[in-house]
PDB file of N, CA and C in Angstrom:
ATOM      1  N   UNK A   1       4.482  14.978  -1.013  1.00  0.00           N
ATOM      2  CA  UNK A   1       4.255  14.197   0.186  1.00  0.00           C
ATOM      3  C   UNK A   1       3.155  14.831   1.030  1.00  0.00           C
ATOM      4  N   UNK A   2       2.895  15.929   1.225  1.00  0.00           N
ATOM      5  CA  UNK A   2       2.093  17.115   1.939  1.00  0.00           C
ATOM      6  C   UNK A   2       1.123  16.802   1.250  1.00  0.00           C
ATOM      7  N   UNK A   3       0.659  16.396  -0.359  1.00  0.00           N
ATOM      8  CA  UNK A   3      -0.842  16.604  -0.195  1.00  0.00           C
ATOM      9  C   UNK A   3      -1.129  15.062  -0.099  1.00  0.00           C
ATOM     10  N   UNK A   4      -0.557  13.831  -0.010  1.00  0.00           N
ATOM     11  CA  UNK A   4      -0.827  12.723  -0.202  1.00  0.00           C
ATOM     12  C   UNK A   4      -0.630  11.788   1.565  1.00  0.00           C
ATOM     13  N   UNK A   5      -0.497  12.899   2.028  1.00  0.00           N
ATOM     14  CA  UNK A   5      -0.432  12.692   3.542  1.00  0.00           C
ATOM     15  C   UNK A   5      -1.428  11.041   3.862  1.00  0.00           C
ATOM     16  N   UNK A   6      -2.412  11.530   3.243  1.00  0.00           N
ATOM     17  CA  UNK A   6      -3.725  10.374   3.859  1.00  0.00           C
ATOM     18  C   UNK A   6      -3.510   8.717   3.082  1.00  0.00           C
ATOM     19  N   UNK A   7      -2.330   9.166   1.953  1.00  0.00           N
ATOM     20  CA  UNK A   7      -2.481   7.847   1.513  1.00  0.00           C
ATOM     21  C   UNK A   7      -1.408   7.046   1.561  1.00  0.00           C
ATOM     22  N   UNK A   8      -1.388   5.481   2.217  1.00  0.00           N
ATOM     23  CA  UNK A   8      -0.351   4.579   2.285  1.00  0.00           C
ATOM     24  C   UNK A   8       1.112   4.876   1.540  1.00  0.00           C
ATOM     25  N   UNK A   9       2.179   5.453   1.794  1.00  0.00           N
ATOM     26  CA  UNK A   9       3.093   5.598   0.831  1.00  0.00           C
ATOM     27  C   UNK A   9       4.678   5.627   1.080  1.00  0.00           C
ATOM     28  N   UNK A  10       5.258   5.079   0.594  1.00  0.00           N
ATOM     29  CA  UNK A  10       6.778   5.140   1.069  1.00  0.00           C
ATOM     30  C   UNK A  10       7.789   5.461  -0.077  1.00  0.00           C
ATOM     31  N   UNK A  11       8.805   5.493   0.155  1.00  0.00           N
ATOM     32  CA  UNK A  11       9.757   5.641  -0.972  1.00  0.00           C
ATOM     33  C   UNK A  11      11.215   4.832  -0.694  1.00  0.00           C
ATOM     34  N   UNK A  12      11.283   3.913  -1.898  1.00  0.00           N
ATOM     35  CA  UNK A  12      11.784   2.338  -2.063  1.00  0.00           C
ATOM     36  C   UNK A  12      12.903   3.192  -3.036  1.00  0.00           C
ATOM     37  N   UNK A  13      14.384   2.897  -2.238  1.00  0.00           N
ATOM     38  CA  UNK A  13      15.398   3.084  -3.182  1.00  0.00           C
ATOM     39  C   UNK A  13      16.475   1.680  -3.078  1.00  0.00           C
ATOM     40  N   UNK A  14      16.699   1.142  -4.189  1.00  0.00           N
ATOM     41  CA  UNK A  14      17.276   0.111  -4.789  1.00  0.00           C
ATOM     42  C   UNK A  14      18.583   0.803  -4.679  1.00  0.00           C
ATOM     43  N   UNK A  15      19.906   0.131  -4.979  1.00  0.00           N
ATOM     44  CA  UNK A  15      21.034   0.208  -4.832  1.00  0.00           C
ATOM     45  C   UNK A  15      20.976  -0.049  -6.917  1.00  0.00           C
ATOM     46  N   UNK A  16      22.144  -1.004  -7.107  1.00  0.00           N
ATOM     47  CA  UNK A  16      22.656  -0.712  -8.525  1.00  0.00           C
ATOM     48  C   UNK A  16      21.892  -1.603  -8.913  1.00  0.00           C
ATOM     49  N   UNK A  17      20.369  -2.084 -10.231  1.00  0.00           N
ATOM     50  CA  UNK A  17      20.025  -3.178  -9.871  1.00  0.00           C
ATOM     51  C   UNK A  17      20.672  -3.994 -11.493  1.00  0.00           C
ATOM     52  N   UNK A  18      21.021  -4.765 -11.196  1.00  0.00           N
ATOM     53  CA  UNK A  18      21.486  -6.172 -11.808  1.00  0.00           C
ATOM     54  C   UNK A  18      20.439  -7.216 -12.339  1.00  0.00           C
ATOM     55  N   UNK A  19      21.217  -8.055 -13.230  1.00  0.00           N
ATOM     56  CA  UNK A  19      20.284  -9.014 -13.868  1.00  0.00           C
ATOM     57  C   UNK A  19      19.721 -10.296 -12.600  1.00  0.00           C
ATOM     58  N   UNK A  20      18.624 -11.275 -13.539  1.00  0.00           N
ATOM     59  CA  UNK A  20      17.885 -11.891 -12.295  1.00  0.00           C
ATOM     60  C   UNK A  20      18.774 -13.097 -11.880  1.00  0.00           C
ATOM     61  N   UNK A  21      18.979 -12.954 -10.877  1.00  0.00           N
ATOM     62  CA  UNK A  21      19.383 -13.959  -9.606  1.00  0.00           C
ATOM     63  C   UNK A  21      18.827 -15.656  -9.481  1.00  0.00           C
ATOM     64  N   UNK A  22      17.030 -16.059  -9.246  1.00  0.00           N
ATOM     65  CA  UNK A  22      16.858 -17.159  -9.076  1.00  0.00           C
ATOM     66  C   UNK A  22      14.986 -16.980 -10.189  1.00  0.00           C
ATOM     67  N   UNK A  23      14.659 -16.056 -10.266  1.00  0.00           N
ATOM     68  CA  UNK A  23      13.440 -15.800 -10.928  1.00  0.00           C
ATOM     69  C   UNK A  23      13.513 -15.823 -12.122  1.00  0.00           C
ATOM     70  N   UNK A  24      13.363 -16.999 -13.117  1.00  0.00           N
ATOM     71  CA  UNK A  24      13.829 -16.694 -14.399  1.00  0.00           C
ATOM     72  C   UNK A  24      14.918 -17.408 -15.213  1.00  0.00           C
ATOM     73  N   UNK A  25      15.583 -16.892 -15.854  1.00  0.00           N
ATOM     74  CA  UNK A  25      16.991 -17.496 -16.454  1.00  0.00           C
ATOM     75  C   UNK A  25      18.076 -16.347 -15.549  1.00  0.00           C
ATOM     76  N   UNK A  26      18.609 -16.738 -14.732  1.00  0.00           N
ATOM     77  CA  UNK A  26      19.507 -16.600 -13.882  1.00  0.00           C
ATOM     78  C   UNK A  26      21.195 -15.498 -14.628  1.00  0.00           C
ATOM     79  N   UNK A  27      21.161 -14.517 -14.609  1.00  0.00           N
ATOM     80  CA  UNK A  27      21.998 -13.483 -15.224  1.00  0.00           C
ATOM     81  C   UNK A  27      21.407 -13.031 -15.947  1.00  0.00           C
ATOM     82  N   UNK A  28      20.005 -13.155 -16.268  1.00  0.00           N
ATOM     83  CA  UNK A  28      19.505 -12.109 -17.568  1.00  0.00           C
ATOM     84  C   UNK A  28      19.108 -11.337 -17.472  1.00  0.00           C
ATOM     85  N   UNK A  29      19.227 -10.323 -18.573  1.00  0.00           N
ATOM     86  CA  UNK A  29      19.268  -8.509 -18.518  1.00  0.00           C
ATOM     87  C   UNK A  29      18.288  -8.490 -19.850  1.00  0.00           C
ATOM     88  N   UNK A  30      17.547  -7.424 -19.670  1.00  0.00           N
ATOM     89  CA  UNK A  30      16.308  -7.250 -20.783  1.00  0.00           C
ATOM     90  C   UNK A  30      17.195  -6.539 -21.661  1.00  0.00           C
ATOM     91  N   UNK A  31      18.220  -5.531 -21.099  1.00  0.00           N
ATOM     92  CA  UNK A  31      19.288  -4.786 -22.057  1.00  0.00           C
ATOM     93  C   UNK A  31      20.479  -4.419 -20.977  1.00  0.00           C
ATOM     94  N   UNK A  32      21.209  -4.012 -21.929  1.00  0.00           N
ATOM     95  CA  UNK A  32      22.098  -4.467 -21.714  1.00  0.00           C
ATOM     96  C   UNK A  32      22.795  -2.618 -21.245  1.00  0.00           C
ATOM     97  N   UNK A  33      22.784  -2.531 -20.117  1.00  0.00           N
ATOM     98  CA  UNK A  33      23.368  -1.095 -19.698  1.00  0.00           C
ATOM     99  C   UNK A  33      23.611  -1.357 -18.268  1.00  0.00           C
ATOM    100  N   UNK A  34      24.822  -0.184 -18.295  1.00  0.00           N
ATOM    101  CA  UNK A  34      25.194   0.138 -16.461  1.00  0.00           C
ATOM    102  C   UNK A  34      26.425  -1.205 -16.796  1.00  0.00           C
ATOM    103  N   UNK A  35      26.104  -1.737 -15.267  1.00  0.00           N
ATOM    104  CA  UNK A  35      27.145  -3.186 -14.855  1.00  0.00           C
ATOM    105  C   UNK A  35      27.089  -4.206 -16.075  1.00  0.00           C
ATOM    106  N   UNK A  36      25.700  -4.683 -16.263  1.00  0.00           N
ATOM    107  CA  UNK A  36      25.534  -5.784 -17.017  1.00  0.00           C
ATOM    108  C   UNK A  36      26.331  -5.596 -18.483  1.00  0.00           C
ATOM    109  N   UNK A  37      26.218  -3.793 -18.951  1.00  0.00           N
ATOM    110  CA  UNK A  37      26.791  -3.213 -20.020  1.00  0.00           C
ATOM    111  C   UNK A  37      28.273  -4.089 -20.520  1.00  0.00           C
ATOM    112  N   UNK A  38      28.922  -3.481 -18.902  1.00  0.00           N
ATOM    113  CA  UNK A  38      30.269  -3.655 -18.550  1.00  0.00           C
ATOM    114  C   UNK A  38      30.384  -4.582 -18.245  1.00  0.00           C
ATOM    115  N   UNK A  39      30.204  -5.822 -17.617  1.00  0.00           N
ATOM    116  CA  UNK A  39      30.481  -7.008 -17.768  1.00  0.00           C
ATOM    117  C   UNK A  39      30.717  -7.901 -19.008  1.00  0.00           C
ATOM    118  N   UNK A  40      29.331  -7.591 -19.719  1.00  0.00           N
ATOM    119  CA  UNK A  40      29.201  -8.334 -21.094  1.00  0.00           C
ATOM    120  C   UNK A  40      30.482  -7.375 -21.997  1.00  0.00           C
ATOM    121  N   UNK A  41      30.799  -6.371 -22.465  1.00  0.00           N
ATOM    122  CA  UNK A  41      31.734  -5.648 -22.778  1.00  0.00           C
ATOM    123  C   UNK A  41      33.104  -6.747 -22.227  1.00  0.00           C
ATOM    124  N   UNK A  42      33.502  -6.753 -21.220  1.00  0.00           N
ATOM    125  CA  UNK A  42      34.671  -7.052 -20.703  1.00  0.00           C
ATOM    126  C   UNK A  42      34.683  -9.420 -20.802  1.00  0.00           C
ATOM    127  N   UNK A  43      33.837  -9.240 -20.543  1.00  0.00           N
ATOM    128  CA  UNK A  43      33.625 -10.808 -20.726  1.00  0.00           C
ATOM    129  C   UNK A  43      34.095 -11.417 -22.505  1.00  0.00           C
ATOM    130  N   UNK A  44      33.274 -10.422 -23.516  1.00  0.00           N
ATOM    131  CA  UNK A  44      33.392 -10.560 -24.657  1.00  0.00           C
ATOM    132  C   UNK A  44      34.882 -10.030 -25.144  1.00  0.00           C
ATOM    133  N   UNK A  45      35.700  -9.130 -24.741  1.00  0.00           N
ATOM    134  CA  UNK A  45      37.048  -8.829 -25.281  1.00  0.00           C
ATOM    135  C   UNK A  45      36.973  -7.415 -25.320  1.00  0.00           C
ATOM    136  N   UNK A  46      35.761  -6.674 -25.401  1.00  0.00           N
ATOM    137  CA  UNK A  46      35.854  -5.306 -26.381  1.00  0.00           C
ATOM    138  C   UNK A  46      36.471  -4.352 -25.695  1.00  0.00           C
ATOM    139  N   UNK A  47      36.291  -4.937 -23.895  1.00  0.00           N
ATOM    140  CA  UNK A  47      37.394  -4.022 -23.307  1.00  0.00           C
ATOM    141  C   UNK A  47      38.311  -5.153 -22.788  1.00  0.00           C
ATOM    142  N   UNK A  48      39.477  -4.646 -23.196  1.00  0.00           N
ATOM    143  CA  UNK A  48      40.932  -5.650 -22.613  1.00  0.00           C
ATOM    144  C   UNK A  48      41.288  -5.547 -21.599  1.00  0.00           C
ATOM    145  N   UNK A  49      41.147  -3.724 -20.386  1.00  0.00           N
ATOM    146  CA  UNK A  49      41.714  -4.161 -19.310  1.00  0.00           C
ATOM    147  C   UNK A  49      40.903  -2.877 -18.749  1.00  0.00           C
ATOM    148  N   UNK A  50      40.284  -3.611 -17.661  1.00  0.00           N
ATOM    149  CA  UNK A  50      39.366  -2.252 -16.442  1.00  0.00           C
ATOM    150  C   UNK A  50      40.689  -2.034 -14.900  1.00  0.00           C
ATOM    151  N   UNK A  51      40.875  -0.933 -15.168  1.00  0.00           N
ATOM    152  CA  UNK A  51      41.564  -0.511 -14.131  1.00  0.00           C
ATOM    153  C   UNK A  51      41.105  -0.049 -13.048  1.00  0.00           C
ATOM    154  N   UNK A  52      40.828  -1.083 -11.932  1.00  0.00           N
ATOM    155  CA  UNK A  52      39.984  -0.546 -10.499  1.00  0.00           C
ATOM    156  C   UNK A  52      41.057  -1.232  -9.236  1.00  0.00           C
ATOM    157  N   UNK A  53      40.311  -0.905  -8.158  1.00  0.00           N
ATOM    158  CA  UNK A  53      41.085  -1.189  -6.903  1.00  0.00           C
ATOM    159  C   UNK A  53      39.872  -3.224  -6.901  1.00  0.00           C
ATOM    160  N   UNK A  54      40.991  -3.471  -6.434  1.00  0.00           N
ATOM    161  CA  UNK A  54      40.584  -5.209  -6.801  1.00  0.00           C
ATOM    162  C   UNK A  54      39.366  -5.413  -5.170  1.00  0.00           C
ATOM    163  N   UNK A  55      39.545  -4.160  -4.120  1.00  0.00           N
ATOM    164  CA  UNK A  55      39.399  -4.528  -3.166  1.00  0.00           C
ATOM    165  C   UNK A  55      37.768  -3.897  -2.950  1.00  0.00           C
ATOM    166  N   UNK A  56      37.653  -3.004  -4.122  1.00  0.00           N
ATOM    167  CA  UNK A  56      36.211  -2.389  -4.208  1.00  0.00           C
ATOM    168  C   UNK A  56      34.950  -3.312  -4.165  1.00  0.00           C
ATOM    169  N   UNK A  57      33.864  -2.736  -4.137  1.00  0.00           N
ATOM    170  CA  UNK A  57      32.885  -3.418  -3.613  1.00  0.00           C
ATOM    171  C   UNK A  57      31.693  -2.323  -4.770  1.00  0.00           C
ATOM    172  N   UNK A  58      30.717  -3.792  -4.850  1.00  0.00           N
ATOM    173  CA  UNK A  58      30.123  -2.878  -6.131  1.00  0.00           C
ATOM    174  C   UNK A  58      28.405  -2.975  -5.135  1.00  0.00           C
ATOM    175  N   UNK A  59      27.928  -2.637  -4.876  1.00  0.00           N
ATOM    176  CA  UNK A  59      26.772  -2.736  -4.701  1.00  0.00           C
ATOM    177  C   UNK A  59      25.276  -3.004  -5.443  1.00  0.00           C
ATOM    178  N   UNK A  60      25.811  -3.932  -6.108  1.00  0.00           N
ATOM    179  CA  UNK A  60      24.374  -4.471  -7.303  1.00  0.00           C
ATOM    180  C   UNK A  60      23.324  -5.390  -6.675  1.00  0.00           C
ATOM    181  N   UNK A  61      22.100  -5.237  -6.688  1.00  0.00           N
ATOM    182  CA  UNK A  61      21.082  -6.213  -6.678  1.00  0.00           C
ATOM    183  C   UNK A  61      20.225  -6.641  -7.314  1.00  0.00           C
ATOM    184  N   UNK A  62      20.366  -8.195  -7.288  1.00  0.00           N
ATOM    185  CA  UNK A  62      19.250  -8.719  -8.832  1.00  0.00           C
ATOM    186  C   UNK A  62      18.040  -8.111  -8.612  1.00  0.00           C
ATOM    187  N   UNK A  63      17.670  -7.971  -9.704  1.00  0.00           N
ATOM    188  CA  UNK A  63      16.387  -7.470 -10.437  1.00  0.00           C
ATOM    189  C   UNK A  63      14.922  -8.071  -9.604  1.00  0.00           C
ATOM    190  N   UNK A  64      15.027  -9.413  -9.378  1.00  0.00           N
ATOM    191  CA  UNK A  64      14.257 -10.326  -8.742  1.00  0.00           C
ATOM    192  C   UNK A  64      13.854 -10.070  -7.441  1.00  0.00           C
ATOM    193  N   UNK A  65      14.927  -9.629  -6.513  1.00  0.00           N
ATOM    194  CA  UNK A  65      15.206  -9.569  -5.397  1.00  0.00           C
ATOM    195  C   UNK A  65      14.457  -8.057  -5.319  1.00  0.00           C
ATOM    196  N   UNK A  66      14.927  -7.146  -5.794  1.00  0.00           N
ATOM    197  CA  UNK A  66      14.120  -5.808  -6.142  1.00  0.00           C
ATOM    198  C   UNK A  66      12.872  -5.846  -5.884  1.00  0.00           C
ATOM    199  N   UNK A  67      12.427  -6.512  -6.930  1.00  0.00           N
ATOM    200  CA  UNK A  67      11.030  -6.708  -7.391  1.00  0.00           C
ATOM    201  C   UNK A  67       9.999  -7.874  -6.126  1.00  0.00           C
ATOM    202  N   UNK A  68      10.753  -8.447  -5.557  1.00  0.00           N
ATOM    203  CA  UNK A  68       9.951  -9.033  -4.246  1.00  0.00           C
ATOM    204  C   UNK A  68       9.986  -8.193  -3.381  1.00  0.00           C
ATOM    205  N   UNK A  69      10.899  -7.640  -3.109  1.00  0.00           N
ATOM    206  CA  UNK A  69      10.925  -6.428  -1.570  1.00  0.00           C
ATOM    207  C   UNK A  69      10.203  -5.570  -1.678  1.00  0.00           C
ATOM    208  N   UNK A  70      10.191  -4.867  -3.053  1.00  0.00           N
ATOM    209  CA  UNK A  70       9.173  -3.537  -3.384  1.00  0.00           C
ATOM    210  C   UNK A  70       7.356  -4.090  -3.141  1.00  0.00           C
ATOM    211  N   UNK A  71       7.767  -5.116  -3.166  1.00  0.00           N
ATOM    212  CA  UNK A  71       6.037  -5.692  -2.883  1.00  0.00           C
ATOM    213  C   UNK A  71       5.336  -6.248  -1.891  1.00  0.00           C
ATOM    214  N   UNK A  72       6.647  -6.477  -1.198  1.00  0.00           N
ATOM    215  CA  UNK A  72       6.893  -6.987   0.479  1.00  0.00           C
ATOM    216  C   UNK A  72       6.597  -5.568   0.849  1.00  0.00           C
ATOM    217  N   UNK A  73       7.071  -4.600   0.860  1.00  0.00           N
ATOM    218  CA  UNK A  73       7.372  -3.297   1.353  1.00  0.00           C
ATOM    219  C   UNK A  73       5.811  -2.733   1.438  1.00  0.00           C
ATOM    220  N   UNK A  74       5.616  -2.411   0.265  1.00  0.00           N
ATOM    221  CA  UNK A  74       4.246  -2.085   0.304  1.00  0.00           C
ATOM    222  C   UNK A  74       3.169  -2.700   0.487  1.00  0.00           C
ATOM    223  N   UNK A  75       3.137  -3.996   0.310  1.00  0.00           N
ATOM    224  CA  UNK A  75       1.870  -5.184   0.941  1.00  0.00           C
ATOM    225  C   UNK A  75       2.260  -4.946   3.123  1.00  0.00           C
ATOM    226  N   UNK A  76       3.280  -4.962   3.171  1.00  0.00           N
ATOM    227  CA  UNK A  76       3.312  -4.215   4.734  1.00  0.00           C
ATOM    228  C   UNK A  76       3.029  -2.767   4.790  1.00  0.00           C
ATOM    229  N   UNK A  77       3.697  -2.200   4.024  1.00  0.00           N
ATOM    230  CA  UNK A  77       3.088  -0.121   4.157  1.00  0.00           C
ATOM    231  C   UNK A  77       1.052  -0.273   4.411  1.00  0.00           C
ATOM    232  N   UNK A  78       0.507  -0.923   3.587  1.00  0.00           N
ATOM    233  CA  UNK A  78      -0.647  -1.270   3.364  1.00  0.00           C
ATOM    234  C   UNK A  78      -1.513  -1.477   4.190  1.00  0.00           C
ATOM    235  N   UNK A  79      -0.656  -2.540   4.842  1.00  0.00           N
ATOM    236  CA  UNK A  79      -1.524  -3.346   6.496  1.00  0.00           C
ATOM    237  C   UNK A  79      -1.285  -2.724   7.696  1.00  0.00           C
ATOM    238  N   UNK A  80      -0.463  -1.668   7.856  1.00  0.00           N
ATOM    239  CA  UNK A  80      -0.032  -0.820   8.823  1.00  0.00           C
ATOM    240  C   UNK A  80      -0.760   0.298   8.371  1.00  0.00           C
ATOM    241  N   UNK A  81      -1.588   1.037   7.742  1.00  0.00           N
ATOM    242  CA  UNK A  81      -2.370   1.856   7.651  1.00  0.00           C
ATOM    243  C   UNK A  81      -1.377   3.241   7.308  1.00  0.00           C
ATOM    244  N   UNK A  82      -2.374   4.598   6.655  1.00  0.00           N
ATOM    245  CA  UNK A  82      -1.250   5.604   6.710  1.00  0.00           C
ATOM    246  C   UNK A  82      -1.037   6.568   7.738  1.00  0.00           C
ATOM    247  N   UNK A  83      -0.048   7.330   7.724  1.00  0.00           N
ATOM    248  CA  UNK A  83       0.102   8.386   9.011  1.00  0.00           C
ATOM    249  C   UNK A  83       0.886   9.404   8.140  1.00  0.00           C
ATOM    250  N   UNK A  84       1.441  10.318   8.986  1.00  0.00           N
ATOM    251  CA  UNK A  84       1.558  11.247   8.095  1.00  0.00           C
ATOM    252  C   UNK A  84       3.652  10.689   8.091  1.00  0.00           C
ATOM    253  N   UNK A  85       4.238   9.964   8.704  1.00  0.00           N
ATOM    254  CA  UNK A  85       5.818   9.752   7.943  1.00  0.00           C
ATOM    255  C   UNK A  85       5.661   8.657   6.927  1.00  0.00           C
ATOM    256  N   UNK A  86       6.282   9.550   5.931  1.00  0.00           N
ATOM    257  CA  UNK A  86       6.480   8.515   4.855  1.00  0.00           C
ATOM    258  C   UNK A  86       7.722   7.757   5.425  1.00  0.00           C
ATOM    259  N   UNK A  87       7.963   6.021   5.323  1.00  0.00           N
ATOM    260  CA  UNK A  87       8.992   5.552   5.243  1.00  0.00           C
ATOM    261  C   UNK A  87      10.156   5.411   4.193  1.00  0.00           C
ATOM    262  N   UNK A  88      11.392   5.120   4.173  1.00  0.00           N
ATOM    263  CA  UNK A  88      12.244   5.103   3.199  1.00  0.00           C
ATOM    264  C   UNK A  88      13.284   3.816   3.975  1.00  0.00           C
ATOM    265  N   UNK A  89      12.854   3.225   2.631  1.00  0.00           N
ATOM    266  CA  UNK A  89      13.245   1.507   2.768  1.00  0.00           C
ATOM    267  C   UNK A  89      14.731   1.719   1.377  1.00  0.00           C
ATOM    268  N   UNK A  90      15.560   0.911   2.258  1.00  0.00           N
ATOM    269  CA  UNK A  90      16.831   1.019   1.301  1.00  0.00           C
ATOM    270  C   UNK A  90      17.155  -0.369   0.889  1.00  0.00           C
ATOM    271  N   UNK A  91      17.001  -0.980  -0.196  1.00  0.00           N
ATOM    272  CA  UNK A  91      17.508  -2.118  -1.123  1.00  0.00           C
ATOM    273  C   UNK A  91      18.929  -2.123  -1.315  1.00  0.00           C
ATOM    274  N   UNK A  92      19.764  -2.882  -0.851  1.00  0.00           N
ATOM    275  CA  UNK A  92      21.399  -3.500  -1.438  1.00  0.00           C
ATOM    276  C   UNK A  92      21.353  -4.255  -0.304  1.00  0.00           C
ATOM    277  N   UNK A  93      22.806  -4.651  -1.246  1.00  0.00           N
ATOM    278  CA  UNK A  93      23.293  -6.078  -0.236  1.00  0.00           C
ATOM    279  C   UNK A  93      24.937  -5.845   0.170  1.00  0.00           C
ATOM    280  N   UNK A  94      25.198  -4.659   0.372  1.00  0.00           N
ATOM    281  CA  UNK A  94      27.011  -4.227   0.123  1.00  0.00           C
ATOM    282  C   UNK A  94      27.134  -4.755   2.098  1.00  0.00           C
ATOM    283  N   UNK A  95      26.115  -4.827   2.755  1.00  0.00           N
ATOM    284  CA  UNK A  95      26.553  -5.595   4.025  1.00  0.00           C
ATOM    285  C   UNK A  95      26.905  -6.917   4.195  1.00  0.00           C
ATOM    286  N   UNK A  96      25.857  -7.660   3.673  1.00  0.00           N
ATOM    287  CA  UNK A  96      25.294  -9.054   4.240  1.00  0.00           C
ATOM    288  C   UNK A  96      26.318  -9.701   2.769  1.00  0.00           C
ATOM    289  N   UNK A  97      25.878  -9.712   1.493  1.00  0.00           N
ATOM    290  CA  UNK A  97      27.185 -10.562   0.533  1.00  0.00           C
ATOM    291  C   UNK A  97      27.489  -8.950  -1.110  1.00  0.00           C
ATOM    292  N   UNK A  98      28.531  -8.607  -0.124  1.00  0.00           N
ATOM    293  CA  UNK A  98      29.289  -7.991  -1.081  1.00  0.00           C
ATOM    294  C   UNK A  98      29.481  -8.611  -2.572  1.00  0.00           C
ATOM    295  N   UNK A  99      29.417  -7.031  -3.691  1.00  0.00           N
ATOM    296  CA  UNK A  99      29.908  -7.605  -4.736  1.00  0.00           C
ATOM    297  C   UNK A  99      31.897  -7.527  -4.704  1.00  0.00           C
ATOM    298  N   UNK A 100      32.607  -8.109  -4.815  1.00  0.00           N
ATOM    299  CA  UNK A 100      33.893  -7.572  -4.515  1.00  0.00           C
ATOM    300  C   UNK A 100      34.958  -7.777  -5.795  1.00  0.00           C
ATOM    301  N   UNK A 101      35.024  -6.685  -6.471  1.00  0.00           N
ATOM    302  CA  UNK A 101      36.078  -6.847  -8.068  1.00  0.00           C
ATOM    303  C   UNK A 101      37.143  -8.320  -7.624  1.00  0.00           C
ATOM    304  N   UNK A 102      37.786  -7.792  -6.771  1.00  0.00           N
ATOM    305  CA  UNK A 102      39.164  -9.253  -6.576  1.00  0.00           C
ATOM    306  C   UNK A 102      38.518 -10.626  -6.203  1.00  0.00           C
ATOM    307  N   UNK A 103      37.178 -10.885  -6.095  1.00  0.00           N
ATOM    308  CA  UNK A 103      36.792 -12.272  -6.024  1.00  0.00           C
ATOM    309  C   UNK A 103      36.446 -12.593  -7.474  1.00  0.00           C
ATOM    310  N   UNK A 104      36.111 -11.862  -7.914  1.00  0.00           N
ATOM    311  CA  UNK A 104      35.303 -12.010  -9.678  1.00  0.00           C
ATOM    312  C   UNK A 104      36.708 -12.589 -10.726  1.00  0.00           C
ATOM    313  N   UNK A 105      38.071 -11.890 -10.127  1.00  0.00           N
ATOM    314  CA  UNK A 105      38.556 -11.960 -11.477  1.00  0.00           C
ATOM    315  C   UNK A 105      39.653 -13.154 -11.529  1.00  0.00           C
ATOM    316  N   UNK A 106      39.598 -14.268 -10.624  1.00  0.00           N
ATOM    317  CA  UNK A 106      40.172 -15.686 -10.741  1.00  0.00           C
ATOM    318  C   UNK A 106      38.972 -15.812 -12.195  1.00  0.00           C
ATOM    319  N   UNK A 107      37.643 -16.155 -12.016  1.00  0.00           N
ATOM    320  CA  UNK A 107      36.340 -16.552 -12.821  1.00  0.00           C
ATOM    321  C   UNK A 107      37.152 -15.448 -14.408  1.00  0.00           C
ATOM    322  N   UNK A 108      37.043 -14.452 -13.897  1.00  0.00           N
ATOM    323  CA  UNK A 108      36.976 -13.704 -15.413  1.00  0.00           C
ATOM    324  C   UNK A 108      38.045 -14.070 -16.319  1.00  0.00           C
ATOM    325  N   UNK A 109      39.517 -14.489 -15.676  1.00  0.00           N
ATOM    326  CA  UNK A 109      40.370 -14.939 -16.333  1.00  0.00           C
ATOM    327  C   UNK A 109      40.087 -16.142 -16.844  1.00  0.00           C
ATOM    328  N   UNK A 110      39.322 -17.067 -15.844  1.00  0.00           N
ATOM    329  CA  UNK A 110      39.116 -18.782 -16.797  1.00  0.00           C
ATOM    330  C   UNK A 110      38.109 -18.302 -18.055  1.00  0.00           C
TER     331      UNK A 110
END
């Protein structure tokens, strides 16, 4: 950070990121690891029963959503010129629409 002082720069941390949302074909994962792993795993049979608190909250964000903010972020870092604080911009959505295990699993049982 010290020697790059002079140049536009921030540091963009994403939460858990997930397949795409509205950009694309809508749930798709290039591969298949992390959540998406475990979903497709548990959707398909191979695991029979995940033992969690129903009331947990997962913090995933589509891929899509990622990928616009990180460009929002820095197309603004850009036009605001540099100084010497780097900013740190935080990606999730565990405020505004929770992921929440006990809403998912009416769906997972049909």
């Amino acid at each position: 950070v010290r020697d790059a002082a002079d140049l536009p720069s921030l540091i963009f941390r994403p939460s858990i990121i997930g397949g795409i949302w509205k950009d694309g074909i809508p749930g798709w994962a290039d591969a298949f690891q992390g959540i998406s792993a475990m979903l497709a795993a548990l959707g398909t049979g191979a695991i029979a029963r995940l033992p969690l608190d129903l009331r947990a909250r997962l913090d995933a964000i589509p891929v899509d959503i990622v990928s616009s903010s990180m460009i929002a972020c820095a197309a603004y870092r850009l036009s605001t010129g540099s100084n010497r604080t780097v900013p740190i911009v935080h990606c999730n959505s565990s405020t505004l629409n929770p992921f929440i295990f006990g809403n998912v699993r009416p769906s997972a049982i049909e």
